[in-house]
N, C-alpha and C. Protein backbone atom coordinates (compact mmCIF):
# COMPACT_ATOMS: atom_id res chain seq x y z
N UNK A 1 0.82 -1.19 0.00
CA UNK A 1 0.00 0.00 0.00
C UNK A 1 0.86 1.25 0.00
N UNK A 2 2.50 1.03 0.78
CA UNK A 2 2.81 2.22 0.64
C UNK A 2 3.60 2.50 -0.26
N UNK A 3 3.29 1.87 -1.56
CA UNK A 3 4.27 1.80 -2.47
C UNK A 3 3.53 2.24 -3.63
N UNK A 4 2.44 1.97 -4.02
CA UNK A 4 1.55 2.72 -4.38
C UNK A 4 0.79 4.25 -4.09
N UNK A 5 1.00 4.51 -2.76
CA UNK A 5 0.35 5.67 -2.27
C UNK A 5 2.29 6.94 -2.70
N UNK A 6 3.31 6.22 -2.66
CA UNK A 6 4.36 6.74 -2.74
C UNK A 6 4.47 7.23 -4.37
N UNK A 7 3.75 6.52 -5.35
CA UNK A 7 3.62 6.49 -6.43
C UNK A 7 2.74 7.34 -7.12
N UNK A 8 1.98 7.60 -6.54
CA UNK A 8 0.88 8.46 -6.62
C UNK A 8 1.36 10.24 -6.28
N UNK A 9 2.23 10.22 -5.32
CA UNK A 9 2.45 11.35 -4.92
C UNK A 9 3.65 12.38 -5.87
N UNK A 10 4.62 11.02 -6.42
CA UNK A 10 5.60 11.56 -7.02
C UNK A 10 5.14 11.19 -8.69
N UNK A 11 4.20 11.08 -8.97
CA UNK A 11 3.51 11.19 -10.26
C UNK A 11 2.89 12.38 -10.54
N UNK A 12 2.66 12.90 -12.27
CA UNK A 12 1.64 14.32 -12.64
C UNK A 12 0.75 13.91 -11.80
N UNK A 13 -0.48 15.05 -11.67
CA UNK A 13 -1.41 15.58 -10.97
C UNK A 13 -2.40 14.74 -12.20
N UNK A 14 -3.20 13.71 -11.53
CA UNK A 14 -3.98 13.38 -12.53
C UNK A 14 -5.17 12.33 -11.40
N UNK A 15 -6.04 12.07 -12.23
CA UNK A 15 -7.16 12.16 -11.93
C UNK A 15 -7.30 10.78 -11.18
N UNK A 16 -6.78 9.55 -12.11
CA UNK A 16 -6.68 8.16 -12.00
C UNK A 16 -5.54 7.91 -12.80
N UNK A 17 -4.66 7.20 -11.07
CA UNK A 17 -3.32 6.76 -11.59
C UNK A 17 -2.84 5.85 -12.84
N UNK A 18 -4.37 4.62 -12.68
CA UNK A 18 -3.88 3.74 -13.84
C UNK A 18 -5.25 3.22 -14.50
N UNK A 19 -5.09 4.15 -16.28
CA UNK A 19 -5.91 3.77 -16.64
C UNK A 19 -6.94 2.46 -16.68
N UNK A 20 -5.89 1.38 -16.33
CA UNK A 20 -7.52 0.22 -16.11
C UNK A 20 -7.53 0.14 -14.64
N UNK A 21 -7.47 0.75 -14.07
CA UNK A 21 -8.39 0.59 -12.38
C UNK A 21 -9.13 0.88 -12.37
N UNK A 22 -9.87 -0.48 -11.84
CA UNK A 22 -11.64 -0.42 -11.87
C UNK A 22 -11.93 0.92 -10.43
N UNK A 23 -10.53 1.65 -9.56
CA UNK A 23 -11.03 2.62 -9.26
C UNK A 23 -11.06 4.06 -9.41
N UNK A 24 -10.72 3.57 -10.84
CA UNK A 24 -11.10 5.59 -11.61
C UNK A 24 -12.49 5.52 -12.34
N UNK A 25 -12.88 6.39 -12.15
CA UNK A 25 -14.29 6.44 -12.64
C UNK A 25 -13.91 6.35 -14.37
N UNK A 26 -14.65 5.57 -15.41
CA UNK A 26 -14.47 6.01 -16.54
C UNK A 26 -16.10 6.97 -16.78
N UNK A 27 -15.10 7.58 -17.94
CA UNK A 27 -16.15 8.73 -18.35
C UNK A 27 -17.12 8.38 -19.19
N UNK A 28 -18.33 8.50 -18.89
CA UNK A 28 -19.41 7.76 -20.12
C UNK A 28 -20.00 8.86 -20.78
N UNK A 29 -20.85 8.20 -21.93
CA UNK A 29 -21.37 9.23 -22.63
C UNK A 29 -23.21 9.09 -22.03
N UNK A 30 -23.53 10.49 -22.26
CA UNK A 30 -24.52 11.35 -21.54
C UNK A 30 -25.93 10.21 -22.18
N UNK A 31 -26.62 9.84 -22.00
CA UNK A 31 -27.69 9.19 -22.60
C UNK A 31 -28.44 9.95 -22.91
N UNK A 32 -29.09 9.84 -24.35
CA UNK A 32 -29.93 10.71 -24.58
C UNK A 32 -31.34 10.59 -24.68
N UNK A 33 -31.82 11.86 -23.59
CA UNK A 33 -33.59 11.70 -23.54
C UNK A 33 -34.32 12.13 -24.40
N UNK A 34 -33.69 12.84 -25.89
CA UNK A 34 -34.46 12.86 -26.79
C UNK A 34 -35.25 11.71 -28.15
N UNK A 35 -34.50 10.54 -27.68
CA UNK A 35 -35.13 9.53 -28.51
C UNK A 35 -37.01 9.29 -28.51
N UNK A 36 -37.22 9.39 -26.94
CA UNK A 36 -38.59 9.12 -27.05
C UNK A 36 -39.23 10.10 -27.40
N UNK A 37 -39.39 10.95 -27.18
CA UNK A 37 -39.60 12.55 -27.90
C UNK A 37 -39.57 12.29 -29.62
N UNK A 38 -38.50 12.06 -30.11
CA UNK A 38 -38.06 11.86 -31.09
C UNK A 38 -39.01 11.18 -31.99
N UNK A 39 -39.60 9.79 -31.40
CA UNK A 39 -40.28 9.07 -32.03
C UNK A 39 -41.70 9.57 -31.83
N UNK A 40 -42.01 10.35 -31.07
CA UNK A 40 -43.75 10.95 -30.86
C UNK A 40 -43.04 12.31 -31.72
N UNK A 41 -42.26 12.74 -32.52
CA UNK A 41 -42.25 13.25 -33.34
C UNK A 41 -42.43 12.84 -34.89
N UNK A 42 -41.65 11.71 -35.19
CA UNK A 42 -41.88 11.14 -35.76
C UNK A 42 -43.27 10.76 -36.46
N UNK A 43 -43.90 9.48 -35.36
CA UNK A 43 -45.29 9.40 -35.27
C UNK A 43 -46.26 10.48 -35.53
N UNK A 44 -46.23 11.64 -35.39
CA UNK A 44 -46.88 12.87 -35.25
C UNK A 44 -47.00 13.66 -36.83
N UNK A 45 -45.70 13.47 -37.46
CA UNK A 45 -45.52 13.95 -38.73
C UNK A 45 -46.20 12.73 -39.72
N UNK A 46 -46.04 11.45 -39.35
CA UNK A 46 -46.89 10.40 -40.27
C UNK A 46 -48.31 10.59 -39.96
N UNK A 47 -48.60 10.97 -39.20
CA UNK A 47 -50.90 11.42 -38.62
C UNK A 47 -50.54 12.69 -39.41
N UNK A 48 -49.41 13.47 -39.75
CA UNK A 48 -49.81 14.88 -40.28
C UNK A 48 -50.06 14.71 -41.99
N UNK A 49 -48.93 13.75 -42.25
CA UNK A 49 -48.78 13.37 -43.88
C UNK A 49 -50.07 12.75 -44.41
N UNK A 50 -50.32 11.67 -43.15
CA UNK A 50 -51.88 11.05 -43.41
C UNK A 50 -53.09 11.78 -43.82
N UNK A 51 -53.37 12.80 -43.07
CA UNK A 51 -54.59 13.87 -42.90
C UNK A 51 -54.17 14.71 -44.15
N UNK A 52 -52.77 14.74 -44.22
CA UNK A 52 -52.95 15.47 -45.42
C UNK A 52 -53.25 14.92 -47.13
N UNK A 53 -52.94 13.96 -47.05
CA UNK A 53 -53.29 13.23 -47.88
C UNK A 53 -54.45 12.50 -48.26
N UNK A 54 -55.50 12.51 -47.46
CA UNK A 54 -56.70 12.45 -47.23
C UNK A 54 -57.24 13.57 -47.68
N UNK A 55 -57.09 15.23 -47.31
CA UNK A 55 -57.94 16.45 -47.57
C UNK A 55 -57.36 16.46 -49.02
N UNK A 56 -55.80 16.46 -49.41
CA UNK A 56 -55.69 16.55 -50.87
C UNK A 56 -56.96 15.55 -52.11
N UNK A 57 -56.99 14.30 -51.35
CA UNK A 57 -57.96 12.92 -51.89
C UNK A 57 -59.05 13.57 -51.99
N UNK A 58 -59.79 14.63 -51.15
CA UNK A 58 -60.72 14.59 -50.57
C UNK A 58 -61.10 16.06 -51.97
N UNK A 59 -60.10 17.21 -51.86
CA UNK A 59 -60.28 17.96 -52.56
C UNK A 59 -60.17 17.49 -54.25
N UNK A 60 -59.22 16.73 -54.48
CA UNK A 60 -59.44 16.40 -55.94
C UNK A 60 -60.78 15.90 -56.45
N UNK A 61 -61.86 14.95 -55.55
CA UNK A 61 -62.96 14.34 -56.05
C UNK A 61 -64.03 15.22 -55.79
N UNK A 62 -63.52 16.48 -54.88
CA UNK A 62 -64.34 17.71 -54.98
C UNK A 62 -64.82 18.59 -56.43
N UNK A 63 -63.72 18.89 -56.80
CA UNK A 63 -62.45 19.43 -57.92
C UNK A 63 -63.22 18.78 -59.30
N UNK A 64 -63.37 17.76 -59.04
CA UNK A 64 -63.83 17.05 -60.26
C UNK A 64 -65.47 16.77 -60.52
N UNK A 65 -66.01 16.99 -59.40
CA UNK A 65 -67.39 17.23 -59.36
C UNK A 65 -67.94 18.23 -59.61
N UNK A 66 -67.19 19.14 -58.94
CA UNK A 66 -66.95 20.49 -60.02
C UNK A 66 -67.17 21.32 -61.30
N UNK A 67 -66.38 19.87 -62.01
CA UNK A 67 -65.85 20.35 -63.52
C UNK A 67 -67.10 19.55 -64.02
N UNK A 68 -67.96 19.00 -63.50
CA UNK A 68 -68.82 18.09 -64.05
C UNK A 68 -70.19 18.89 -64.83
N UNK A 69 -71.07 18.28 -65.52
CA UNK A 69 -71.43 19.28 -65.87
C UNK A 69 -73.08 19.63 -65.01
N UNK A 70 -73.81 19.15 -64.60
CA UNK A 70 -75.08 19.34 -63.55
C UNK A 70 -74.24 19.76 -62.72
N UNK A 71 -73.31 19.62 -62.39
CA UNK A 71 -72.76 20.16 -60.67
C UNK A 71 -71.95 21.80 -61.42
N UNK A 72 -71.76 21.31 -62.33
CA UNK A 72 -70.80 22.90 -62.36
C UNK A 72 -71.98 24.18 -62.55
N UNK A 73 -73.05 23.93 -63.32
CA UNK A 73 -74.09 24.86 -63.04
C UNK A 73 -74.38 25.51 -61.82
N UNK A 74 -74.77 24.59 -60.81
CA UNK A 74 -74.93 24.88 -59.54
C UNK A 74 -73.85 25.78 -58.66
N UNK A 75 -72.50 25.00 -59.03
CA UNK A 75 -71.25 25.79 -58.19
C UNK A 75 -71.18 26.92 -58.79
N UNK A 76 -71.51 27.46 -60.08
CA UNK A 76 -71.57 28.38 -60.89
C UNK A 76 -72.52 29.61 -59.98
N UNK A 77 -73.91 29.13 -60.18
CA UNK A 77 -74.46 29.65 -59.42
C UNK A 77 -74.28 30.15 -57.83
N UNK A 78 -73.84 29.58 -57.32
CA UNK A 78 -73.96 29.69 -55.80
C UNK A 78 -72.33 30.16 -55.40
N UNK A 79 -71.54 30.44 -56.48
CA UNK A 79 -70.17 31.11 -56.26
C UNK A 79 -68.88 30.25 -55.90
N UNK A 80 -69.15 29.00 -56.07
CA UNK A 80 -68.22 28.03 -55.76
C UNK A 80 -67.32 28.05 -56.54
N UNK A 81 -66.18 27.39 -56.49
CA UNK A 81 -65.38 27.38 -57.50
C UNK A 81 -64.57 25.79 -57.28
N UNK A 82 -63.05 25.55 -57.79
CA UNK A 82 -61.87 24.53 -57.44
C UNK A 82 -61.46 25.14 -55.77
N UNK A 83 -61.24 24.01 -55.30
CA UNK A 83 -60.52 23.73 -53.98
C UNK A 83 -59.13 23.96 -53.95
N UNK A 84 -58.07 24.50 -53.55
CA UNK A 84 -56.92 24.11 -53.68
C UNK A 84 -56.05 23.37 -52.07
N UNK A 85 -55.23 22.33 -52.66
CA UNK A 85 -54.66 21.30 -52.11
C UNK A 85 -53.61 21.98 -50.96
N UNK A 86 -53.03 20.94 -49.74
CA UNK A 86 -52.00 21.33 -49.30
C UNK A 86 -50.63 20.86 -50.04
């Protein structure tokens, strides 16, 4: 013990004398808490792409009922016009 503690003293100023001693702390890396976040982001943008792709679906068969010809009279009339998409 005192041959080690003698070793220590007349060595640089350092943190842990010997890199594999299980008694220097090694330094780890920080874990990161943005993964789960991450994925309810994720998830969140596929319900956004969905819905949007649905109102685009939704406006084209509008769009085309539209251009039809009994329905375009009517939209004519009543000030309607084409939908436009996201």
């Amino acid at each position: 013990a005192t041959a080690t503690s003698s070793r220590n003293a007349s060595s640089a100023p350092s943190a842990c004398p010997e890199p594999a001693s299980s008694a220097c702390p090694v330094e780890q890396r920080p874990v990161l808490a943005a993964i789960e976040p991450l994925g309810v982001l994720q998830e969140s943008a596929q319900r956004i792409g969905f819905a949007r792709q649905l109102f685009n679906d939704a406006v084209h068969a509008y769009n085309e009922a539209v251009r039809q010809f009994p329905t375009r009279l009517l939209t004519r009339l009543f000030g309607f016009g084409a939908a436009g998409t996201l």
